[in-house]
PDB file of N, CA and C in Angstrom:
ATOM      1  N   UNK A   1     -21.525 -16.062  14.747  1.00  0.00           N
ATOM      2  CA  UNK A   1     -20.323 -15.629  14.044  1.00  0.00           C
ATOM      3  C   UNK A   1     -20.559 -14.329  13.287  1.00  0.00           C
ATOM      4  N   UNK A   2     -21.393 -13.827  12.980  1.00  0.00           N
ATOM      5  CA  UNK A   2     -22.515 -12.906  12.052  1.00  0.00           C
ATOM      6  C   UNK A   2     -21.723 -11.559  12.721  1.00  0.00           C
ATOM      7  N   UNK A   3     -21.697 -11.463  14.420  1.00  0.00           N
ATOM      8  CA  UNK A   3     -21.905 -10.412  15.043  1.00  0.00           C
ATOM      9  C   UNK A   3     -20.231 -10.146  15.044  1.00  0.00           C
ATOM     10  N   UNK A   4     -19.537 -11.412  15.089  1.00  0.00           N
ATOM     11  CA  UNK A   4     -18.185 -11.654  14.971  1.00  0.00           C
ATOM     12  C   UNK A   4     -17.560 -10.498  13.795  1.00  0.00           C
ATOM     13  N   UNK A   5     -18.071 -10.635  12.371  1.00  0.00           N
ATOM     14  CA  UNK A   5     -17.664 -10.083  11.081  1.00  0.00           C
ATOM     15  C   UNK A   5     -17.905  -8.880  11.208  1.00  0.00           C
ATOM     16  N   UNK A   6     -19.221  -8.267  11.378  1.00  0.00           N
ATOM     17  CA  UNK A   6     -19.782  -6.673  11.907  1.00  0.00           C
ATOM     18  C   UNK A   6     -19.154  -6.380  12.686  1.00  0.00           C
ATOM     19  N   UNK A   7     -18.583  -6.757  13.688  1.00  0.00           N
ATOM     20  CA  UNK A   7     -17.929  -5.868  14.822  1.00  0.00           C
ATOM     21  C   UNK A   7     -16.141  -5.788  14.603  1.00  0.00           C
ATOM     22  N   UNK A   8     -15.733  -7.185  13.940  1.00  0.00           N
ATOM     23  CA  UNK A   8     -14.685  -6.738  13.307  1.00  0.00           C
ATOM     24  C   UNK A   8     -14.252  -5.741  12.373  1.00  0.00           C
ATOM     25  N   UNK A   9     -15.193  -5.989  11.600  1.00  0.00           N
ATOM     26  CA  UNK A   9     -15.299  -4.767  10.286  1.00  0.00           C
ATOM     27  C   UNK A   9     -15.356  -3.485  11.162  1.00  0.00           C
ATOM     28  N   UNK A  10     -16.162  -2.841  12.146  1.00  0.00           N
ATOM     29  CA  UNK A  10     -16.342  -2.014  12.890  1.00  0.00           C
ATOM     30  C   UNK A  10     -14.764  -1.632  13.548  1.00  0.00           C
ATOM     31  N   UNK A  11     -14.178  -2.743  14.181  1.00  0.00           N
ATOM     32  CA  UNK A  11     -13.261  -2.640  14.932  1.00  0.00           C
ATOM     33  C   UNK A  11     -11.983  -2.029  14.162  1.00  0.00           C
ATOM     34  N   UNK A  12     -11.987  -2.886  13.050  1.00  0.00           N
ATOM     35  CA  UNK A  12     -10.682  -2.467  12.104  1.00  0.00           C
ATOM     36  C   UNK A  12     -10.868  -1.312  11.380  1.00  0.00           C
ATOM     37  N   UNK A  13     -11.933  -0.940  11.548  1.00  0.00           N
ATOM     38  CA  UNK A  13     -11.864   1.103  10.762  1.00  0.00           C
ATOM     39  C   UNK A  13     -11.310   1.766  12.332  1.00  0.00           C
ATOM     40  N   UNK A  14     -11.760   1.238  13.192  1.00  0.00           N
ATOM     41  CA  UNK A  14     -11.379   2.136  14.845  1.00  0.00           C
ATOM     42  C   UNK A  14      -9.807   2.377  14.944  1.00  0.00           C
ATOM     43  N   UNK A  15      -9.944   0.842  14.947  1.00  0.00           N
ATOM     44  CA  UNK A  15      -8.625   0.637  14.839  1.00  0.00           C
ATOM     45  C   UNK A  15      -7.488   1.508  13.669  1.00  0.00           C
ATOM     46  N   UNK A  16      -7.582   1.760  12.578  1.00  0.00           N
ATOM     47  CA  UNK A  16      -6.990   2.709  11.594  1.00  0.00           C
ATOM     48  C   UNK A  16      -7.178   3.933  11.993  1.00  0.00           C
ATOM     49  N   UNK A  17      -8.135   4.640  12.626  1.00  0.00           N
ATOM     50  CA  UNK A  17      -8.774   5.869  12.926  1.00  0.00           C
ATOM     51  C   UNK A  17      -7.571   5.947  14.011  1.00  0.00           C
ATOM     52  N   UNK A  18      -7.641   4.700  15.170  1.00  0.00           N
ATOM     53  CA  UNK A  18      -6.501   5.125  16.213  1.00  0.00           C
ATOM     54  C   UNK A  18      -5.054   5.112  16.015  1.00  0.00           C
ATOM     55  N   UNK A  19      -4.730   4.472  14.788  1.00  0.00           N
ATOM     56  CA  UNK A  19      -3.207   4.411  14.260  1.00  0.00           C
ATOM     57  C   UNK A  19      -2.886   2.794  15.487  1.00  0.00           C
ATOM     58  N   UNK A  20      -3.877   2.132  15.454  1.00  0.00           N
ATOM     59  CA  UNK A  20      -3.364   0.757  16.410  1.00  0.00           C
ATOM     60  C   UNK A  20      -2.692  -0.449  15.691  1.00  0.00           C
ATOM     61  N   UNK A  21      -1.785  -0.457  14.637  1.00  0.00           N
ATOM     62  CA  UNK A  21      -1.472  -0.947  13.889  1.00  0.00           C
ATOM     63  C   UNK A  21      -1.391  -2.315  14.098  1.00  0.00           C
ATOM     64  N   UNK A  22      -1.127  -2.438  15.401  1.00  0.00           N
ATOM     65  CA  UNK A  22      -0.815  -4.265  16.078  1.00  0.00           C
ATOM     66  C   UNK A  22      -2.618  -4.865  15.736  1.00  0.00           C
ATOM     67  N   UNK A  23      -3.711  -4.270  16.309  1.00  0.00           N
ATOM     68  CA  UNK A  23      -4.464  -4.490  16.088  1.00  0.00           C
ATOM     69  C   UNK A  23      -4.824  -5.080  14.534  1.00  0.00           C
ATOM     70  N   UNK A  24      -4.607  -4.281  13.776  1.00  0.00           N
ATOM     71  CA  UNK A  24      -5.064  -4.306  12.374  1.00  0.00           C
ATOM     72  C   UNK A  24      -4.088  -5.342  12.018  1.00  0.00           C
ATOM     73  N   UNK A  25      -2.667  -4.880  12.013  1.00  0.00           N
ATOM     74  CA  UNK A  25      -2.302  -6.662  11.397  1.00  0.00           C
ATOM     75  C   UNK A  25      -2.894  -7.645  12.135  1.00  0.00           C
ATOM     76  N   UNK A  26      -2.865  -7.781  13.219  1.00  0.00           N
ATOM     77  CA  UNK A  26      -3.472  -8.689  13.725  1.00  0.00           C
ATOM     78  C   UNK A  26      -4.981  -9.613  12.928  1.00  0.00           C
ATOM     79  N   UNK A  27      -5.321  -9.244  12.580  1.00  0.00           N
ATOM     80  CA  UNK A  27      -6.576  -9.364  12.089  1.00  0.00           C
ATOM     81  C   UNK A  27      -6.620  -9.038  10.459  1.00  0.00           C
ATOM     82  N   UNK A  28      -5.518  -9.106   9.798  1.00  0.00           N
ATOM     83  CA  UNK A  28      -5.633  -8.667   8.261  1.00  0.00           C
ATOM     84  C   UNK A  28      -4.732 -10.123   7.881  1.00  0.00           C
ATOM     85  N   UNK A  29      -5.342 -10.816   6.748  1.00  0.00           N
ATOM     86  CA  UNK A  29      -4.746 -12.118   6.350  1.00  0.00           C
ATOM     87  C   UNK A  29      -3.539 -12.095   5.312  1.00  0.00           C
ATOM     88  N   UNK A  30      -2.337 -13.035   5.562  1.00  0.00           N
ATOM     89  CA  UNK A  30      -1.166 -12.440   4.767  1.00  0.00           C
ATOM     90  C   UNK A  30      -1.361 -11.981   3.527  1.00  0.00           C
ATOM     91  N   UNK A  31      -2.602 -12.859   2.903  1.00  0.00           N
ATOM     92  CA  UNK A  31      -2.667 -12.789   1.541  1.00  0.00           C
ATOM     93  C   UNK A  31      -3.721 -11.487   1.183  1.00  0.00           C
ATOM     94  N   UNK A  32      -3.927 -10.590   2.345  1.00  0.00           N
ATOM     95  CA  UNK A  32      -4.997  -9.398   1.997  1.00  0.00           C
ATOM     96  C   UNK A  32      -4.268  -8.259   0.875  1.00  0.00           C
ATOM     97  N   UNK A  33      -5.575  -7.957   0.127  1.00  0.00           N
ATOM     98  CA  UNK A  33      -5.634  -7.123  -0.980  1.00  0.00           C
ATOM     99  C   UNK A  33      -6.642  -6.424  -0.781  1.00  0.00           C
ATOM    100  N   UNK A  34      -5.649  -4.770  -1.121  1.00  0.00           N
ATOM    101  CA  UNK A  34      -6.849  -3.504  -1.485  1.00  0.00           C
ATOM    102  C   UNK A  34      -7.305  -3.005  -2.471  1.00  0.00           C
ATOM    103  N   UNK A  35      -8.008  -2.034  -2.683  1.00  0.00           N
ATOM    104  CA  UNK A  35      -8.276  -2.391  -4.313  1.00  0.00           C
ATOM    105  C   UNK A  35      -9.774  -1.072  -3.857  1.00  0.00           C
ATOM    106  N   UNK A  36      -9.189   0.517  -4.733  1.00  0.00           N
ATOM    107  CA  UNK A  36     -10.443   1.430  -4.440  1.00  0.00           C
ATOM    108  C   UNK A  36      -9.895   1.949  -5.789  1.00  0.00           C
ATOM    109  N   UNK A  37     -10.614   2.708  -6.031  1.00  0.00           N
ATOM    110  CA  UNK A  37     -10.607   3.955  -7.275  1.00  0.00           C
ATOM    111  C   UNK A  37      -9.250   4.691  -7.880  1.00  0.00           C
ATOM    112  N   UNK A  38      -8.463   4.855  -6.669  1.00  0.00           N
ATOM    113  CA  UNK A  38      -7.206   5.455  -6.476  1.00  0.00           C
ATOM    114  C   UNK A  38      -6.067   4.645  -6.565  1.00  0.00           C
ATOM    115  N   UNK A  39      -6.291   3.488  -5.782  1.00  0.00           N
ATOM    116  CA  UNK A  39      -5.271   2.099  -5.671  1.00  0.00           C
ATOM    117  C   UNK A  39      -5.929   0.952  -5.856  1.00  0.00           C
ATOM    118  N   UNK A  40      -5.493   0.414  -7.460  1.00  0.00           N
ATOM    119  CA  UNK A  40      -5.982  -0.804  -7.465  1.00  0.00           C
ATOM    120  C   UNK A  40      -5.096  -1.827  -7.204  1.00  0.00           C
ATOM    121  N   UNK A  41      -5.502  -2.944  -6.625  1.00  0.00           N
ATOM    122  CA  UNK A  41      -4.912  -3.937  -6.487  1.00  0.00           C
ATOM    123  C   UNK A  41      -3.272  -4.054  -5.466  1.00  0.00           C
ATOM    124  N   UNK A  42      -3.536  -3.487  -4.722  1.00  0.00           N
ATOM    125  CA  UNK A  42      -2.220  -3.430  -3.233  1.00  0.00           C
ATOM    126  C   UNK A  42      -2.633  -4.929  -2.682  1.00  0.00           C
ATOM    127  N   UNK A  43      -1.202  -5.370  -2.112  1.00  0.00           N
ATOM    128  CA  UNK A  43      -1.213  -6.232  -1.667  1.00  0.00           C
ATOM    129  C   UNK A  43      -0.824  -5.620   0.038  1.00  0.00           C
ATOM    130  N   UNK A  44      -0.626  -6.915   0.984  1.00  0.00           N
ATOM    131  CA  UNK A  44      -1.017  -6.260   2.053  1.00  0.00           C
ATOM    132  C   UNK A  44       0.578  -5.219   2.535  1.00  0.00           C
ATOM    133  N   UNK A  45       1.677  -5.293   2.360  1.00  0.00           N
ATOM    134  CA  UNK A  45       2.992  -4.437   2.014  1.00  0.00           C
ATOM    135  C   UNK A  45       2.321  -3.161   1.326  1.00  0.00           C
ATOM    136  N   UNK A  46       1.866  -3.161   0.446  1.00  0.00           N
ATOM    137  CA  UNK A  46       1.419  -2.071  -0.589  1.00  0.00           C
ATOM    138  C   UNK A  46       0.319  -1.139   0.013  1.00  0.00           C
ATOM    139  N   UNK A  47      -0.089  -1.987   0.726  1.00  0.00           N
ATOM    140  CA  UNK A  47      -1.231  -0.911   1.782  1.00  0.00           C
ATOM    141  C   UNK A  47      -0.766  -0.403   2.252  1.00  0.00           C
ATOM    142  N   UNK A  48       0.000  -0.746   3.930  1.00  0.00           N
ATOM    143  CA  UNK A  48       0.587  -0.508   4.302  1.00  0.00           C
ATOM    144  C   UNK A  48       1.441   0.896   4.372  1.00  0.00           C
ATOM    145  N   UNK A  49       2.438   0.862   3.005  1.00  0.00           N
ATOM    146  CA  UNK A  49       3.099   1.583   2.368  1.00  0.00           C
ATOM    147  C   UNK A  49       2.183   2.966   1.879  1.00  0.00           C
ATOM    148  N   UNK A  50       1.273   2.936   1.327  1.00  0.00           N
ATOM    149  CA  UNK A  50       0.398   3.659   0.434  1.00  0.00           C
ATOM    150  C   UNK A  50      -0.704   4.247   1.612  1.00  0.00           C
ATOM    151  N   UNK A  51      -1.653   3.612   2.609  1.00  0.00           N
ATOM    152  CA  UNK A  51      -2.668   3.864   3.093  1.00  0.00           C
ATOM    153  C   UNK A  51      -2.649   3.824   4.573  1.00  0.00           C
ATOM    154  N   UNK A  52      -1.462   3.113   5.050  1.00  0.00           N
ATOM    155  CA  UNK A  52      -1.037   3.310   6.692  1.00  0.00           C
ATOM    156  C   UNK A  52      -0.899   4.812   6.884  1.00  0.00           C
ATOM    157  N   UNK A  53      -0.116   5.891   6.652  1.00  0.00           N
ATOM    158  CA  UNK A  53       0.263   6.881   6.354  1.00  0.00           C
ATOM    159  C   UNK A  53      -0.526   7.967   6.977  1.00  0.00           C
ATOM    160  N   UNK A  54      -1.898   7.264   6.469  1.00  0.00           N
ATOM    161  CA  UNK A  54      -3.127   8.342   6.958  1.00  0.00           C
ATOM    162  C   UNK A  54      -3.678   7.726   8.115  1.00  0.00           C
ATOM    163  N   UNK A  55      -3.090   6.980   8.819  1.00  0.00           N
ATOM    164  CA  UNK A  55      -4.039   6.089  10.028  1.00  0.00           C
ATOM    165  C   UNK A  55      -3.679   7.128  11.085  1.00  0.00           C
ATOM    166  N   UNK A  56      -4.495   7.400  12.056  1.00  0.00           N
ATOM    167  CA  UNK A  56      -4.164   7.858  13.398  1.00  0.00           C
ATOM    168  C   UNK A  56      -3.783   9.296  13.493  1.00  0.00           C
ATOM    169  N   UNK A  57      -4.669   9.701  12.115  1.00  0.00           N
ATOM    170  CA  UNK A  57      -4.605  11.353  12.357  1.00  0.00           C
ATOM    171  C   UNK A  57      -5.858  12.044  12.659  1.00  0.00           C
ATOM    172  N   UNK A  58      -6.516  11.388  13.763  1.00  0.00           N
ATOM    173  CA  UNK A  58      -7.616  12.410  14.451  1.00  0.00           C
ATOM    174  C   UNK A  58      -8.862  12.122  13.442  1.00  0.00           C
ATOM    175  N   UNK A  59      -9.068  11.008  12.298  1.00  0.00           N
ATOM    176  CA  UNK A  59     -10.190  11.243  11.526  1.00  0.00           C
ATOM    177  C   UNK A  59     -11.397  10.499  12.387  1.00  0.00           C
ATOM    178  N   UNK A  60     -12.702  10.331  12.566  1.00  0.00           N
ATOM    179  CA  UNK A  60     -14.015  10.279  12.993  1.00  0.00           C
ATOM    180  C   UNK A  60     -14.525   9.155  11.992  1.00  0.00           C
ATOM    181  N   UNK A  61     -15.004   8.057  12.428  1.00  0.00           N
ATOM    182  CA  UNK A  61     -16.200   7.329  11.593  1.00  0.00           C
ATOM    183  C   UNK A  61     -17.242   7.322  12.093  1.00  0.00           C
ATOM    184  N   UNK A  62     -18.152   7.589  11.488  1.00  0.00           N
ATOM    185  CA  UNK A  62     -19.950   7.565  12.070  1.00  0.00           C
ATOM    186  C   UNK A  62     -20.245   6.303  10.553  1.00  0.00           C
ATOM    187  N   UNK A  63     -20.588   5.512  11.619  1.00  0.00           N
ATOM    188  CA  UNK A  63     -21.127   3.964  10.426  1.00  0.00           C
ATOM    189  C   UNK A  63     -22.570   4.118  10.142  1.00  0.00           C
ATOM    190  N   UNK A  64     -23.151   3.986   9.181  1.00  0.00           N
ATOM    191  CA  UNK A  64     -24.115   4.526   8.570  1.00  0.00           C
ATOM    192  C   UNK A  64     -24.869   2.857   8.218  1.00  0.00           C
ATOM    193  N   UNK A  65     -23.867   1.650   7.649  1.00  0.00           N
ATOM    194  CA  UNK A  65     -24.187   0.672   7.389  1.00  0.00           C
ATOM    195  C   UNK A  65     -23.173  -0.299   7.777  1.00  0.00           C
ATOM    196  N   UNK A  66     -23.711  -1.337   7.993  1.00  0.00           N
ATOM    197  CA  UNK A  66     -22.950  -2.532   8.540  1.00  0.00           C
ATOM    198  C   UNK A  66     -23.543  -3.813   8.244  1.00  0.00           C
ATOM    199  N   UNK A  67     -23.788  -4.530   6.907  1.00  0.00           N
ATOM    200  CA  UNK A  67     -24.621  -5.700   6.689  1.00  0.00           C
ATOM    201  C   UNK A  67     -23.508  -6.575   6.353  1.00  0.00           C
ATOM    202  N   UNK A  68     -24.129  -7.744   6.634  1.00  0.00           N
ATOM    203  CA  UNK A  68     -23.089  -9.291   6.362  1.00  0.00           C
ATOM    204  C   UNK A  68     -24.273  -9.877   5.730  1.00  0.00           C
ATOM    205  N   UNK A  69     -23.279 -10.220   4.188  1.00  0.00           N
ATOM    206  CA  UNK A  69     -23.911 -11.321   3.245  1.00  0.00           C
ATOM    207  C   UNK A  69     -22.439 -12.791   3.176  1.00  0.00           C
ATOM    208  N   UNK A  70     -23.032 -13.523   3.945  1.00  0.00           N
ATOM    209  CA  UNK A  70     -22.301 -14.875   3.753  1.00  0.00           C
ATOM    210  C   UNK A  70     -20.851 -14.631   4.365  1.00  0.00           C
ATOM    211  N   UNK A  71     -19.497 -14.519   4.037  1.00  0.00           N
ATOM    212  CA  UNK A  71     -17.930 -13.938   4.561  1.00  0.00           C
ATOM    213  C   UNK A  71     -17.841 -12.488   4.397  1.00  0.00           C
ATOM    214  N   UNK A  72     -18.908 -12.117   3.356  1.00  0.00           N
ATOM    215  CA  UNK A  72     -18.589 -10.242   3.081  1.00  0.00           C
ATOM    216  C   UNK A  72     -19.370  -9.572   4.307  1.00  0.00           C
ATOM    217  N   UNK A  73     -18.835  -8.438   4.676  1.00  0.00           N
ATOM    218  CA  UNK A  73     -19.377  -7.426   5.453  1.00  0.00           C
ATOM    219  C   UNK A  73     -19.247  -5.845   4.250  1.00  0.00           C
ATOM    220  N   UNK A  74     -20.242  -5.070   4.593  1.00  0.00           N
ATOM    221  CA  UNK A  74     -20.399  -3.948   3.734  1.00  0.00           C
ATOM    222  C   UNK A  74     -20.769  -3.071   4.707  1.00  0.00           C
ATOM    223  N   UNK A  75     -19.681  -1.964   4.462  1.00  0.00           N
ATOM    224  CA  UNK A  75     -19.560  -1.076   5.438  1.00  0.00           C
ATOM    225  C   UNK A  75     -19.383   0.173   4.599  1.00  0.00           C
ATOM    226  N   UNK A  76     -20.570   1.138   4.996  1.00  0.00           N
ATOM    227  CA  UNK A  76     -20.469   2.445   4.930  1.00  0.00           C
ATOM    228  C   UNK A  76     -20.611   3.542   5.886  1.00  0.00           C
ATOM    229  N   UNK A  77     -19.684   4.117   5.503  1.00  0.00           N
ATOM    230  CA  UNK A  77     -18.859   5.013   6.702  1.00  0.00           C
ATOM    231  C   UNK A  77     -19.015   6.781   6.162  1.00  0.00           C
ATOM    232  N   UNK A  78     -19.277   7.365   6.857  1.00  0.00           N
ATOM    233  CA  UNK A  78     -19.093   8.902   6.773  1.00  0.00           C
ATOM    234  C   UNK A  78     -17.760   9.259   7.610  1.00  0.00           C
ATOM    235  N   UNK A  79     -16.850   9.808   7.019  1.00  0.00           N
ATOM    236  CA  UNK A  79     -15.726   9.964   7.841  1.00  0.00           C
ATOM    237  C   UNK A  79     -15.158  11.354   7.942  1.00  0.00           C
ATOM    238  N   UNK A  80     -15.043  11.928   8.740  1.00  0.00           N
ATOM    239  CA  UNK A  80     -14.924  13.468   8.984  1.00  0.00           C
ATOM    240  C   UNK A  80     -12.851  13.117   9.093  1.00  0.00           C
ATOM    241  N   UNK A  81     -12.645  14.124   8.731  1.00  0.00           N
ATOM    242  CA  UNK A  81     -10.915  14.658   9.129  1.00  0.00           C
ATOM    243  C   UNK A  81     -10.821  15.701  10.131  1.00  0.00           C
ATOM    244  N   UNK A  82      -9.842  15.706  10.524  1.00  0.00           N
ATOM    245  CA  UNK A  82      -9.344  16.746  11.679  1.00  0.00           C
ATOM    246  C   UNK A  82     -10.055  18.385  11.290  1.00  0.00           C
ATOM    247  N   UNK A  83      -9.302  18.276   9.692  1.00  0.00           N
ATOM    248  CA  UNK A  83      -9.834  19.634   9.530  1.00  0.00           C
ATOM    249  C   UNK A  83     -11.465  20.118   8.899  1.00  0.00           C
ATOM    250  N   UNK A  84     -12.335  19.010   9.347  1.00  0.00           N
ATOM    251  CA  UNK A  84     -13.627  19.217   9.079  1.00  0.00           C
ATOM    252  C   UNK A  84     -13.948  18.486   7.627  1.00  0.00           C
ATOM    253  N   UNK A  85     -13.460  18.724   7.105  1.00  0.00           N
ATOM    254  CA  UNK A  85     -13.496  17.783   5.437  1.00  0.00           C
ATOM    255  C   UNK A  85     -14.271  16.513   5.930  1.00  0.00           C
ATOM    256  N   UNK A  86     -15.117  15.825   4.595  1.00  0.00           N
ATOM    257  CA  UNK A  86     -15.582  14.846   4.982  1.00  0.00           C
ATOM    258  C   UNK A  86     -16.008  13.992   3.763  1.00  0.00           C
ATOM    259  N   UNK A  87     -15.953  12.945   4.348  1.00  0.00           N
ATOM    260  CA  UNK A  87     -16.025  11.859   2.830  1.00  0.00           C
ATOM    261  C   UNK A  87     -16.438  10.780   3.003  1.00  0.00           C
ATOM    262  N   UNK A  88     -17.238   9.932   2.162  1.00  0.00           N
ATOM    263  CA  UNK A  88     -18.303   9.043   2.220  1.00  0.00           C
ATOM    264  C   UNK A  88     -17.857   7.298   1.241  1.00  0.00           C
ATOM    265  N   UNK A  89     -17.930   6.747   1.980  1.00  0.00           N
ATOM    266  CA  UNK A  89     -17.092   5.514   1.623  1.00  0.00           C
ATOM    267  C   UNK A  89     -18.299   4.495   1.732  1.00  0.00           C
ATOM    268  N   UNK A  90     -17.896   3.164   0.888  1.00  0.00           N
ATOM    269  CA  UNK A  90     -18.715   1.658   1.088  1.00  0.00           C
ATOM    270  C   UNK A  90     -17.383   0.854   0.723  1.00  0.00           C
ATOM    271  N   UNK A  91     -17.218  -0.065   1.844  1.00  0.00           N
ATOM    272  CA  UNK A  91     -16.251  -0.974   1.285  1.00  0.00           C
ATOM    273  C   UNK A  91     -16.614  -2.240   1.540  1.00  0.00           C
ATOM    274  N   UNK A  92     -16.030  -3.295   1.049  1.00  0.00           N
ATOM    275  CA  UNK A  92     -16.689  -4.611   0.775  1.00  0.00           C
ATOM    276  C   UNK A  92     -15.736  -5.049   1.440  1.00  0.00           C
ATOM    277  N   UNK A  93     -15.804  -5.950   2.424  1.00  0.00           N
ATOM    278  CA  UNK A  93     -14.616  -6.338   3.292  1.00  0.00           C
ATOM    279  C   UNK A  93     -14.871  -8.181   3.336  1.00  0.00           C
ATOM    280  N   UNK A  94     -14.499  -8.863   2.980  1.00  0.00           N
ATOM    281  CA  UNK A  94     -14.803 -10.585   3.001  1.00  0.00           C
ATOM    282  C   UNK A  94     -14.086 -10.569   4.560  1.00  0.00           C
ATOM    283  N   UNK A  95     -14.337 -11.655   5.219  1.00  0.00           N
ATOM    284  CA  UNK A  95     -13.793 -11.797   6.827  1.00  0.00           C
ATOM    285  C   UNK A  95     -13.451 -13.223   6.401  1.00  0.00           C
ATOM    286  N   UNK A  96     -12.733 -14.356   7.030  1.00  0.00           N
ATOM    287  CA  UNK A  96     -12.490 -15.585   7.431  1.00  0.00           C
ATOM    288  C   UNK A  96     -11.591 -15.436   8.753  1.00  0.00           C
ATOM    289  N   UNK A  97     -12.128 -16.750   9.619  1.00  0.00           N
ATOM    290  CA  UNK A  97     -11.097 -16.879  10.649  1.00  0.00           C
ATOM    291  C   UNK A  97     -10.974 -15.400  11.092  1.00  0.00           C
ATOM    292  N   UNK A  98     -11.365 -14.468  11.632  1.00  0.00           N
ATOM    293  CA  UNK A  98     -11.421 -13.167  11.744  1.00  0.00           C
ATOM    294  C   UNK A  98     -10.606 -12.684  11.346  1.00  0.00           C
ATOM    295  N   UNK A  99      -9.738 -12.559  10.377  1.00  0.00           N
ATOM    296  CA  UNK A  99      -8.617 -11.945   9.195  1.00  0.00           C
ATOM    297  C   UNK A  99      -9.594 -11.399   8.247  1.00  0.00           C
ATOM    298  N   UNK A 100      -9.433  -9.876   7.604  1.00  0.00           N
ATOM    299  CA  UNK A 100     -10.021  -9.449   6.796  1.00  0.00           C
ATOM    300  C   UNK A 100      -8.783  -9.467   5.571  1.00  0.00           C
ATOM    301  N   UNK A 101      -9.363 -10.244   4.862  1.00  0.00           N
ATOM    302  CA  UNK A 101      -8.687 -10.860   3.397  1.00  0.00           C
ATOM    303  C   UNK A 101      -9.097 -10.012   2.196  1.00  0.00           C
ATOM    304  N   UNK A 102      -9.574  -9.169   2.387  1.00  0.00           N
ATOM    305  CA  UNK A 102      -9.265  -8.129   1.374  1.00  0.00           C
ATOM    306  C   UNK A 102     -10.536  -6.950   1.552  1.00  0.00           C
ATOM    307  N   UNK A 103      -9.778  -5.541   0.869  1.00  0.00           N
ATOM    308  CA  UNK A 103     -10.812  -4.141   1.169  1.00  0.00           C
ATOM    309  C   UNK A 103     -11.138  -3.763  -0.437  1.00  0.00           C
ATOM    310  N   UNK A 104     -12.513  -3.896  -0.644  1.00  0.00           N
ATOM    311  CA  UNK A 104     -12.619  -3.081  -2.290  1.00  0.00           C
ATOM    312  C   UNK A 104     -13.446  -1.921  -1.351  1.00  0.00           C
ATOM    313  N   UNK A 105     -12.612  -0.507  -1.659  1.00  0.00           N
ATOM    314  CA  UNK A 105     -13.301   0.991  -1.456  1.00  0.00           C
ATOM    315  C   UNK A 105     -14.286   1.122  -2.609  1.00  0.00           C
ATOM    316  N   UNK A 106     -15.041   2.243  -2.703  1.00  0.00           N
ATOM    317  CA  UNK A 106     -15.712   2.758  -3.245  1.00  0.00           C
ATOM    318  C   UNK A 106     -16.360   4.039  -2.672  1.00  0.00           C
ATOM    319  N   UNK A 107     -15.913   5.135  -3.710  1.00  0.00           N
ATOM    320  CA  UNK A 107     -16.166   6.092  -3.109  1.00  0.00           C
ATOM    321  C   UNK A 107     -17.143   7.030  -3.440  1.00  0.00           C
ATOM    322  N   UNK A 108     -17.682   7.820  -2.479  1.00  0.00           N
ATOM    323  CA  UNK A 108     -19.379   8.812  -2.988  1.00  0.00           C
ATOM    324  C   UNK A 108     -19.002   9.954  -2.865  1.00  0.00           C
ATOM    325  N   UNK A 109     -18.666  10.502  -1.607  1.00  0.00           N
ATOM    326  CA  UNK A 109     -18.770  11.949  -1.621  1.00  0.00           C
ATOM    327  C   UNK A 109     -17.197  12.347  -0.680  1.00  0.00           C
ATOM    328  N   UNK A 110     -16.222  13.191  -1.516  1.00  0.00           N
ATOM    329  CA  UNK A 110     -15.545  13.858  -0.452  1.00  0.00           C
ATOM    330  C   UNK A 110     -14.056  13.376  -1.449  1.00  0.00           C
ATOM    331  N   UNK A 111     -13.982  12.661  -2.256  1.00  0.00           N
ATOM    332  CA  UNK A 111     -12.900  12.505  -3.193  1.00  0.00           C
ATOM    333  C   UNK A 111     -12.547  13.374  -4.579  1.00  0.00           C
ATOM    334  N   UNK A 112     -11.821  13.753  -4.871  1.00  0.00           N
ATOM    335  CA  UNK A 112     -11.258  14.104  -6.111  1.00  0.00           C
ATOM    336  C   UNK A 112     -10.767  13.177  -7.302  1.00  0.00           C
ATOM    337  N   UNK A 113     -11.317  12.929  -7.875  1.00  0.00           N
ATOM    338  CA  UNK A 113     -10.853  12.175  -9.089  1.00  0.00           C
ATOM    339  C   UNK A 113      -9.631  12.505  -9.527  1.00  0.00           C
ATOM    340  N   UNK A 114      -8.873  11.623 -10.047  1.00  0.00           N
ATOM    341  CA  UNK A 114      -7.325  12.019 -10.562  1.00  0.00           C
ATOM    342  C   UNK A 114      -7.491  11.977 -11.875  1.00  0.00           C
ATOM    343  N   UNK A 115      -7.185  12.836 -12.627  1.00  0.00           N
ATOM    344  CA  UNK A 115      -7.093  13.250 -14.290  1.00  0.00           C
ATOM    345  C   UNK A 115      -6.485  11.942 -14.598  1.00  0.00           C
ATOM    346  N   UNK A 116      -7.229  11.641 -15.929  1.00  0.00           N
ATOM    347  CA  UNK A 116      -6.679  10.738 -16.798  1.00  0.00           C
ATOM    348  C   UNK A 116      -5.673  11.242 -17.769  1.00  0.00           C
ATOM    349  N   UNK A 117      -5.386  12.386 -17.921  1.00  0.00           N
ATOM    350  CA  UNK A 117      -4.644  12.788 -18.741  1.00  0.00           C
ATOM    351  C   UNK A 117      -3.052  12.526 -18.516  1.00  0.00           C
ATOM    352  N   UNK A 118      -2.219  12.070 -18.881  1.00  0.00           N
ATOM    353  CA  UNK A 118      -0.660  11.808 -18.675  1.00  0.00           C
ATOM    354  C   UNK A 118       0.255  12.345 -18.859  1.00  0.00           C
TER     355      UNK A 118
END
């Protein structure tokens, strides 16, 4: 089942990269929640809405890491954009029943912080 979670986790960044959306719901659990630096706490509508947007515009993943501890998979990704830009991600992905039930991002290199100021 091990190889099951890794290759899903694998599959469902491909899958966003290709804009295959049937895929990804397919495999995302009703009750999934996102939750990175930028967007905390989306439910799976709120993703959708917020982070579908950017699926299937030509971006590149080169997987760097792919470990499974127990339902979590931890995946870090180097991800290039169309226009060369590039940015460095770890996300914590729990799997059940091959539904990924929720994404915490975390981000290293290639983001802009948003001012706290209001």
């Amino acid at each position: 089942m091990s190889d099951n979670k890794l290759q899903l986790a694998q599959q469902s960044h491909e899958a966003f990269a290709a804009g295959d959306r049937k895929f990804f719901e397919q495999h995302l659990a009703e009750n999934f929640t996102f939750s990175s630096p930028l967007d905390v706490g989306l439910d799976r509508d709120g993703y959708f809405k917020r982070c579908w947007p950017g699926a299937g515009n030509g971006q590149k993943f080169n997987f760097l890491r792919l470990i499974q501890h127990d339902e979590e998979v931890v995946v870090t990704y180097e991800i290039t954009k169309p226009n060369g830009d590039k940015g460095r991600n770890t996300e914590i992905v729990p799997i059940k029943d091959d539904k990924n039930r929720q994404c915490r991002g975390l981000f290293w290199l290639g983001h802009t912080a948003r001012s706290l100021n209001h």
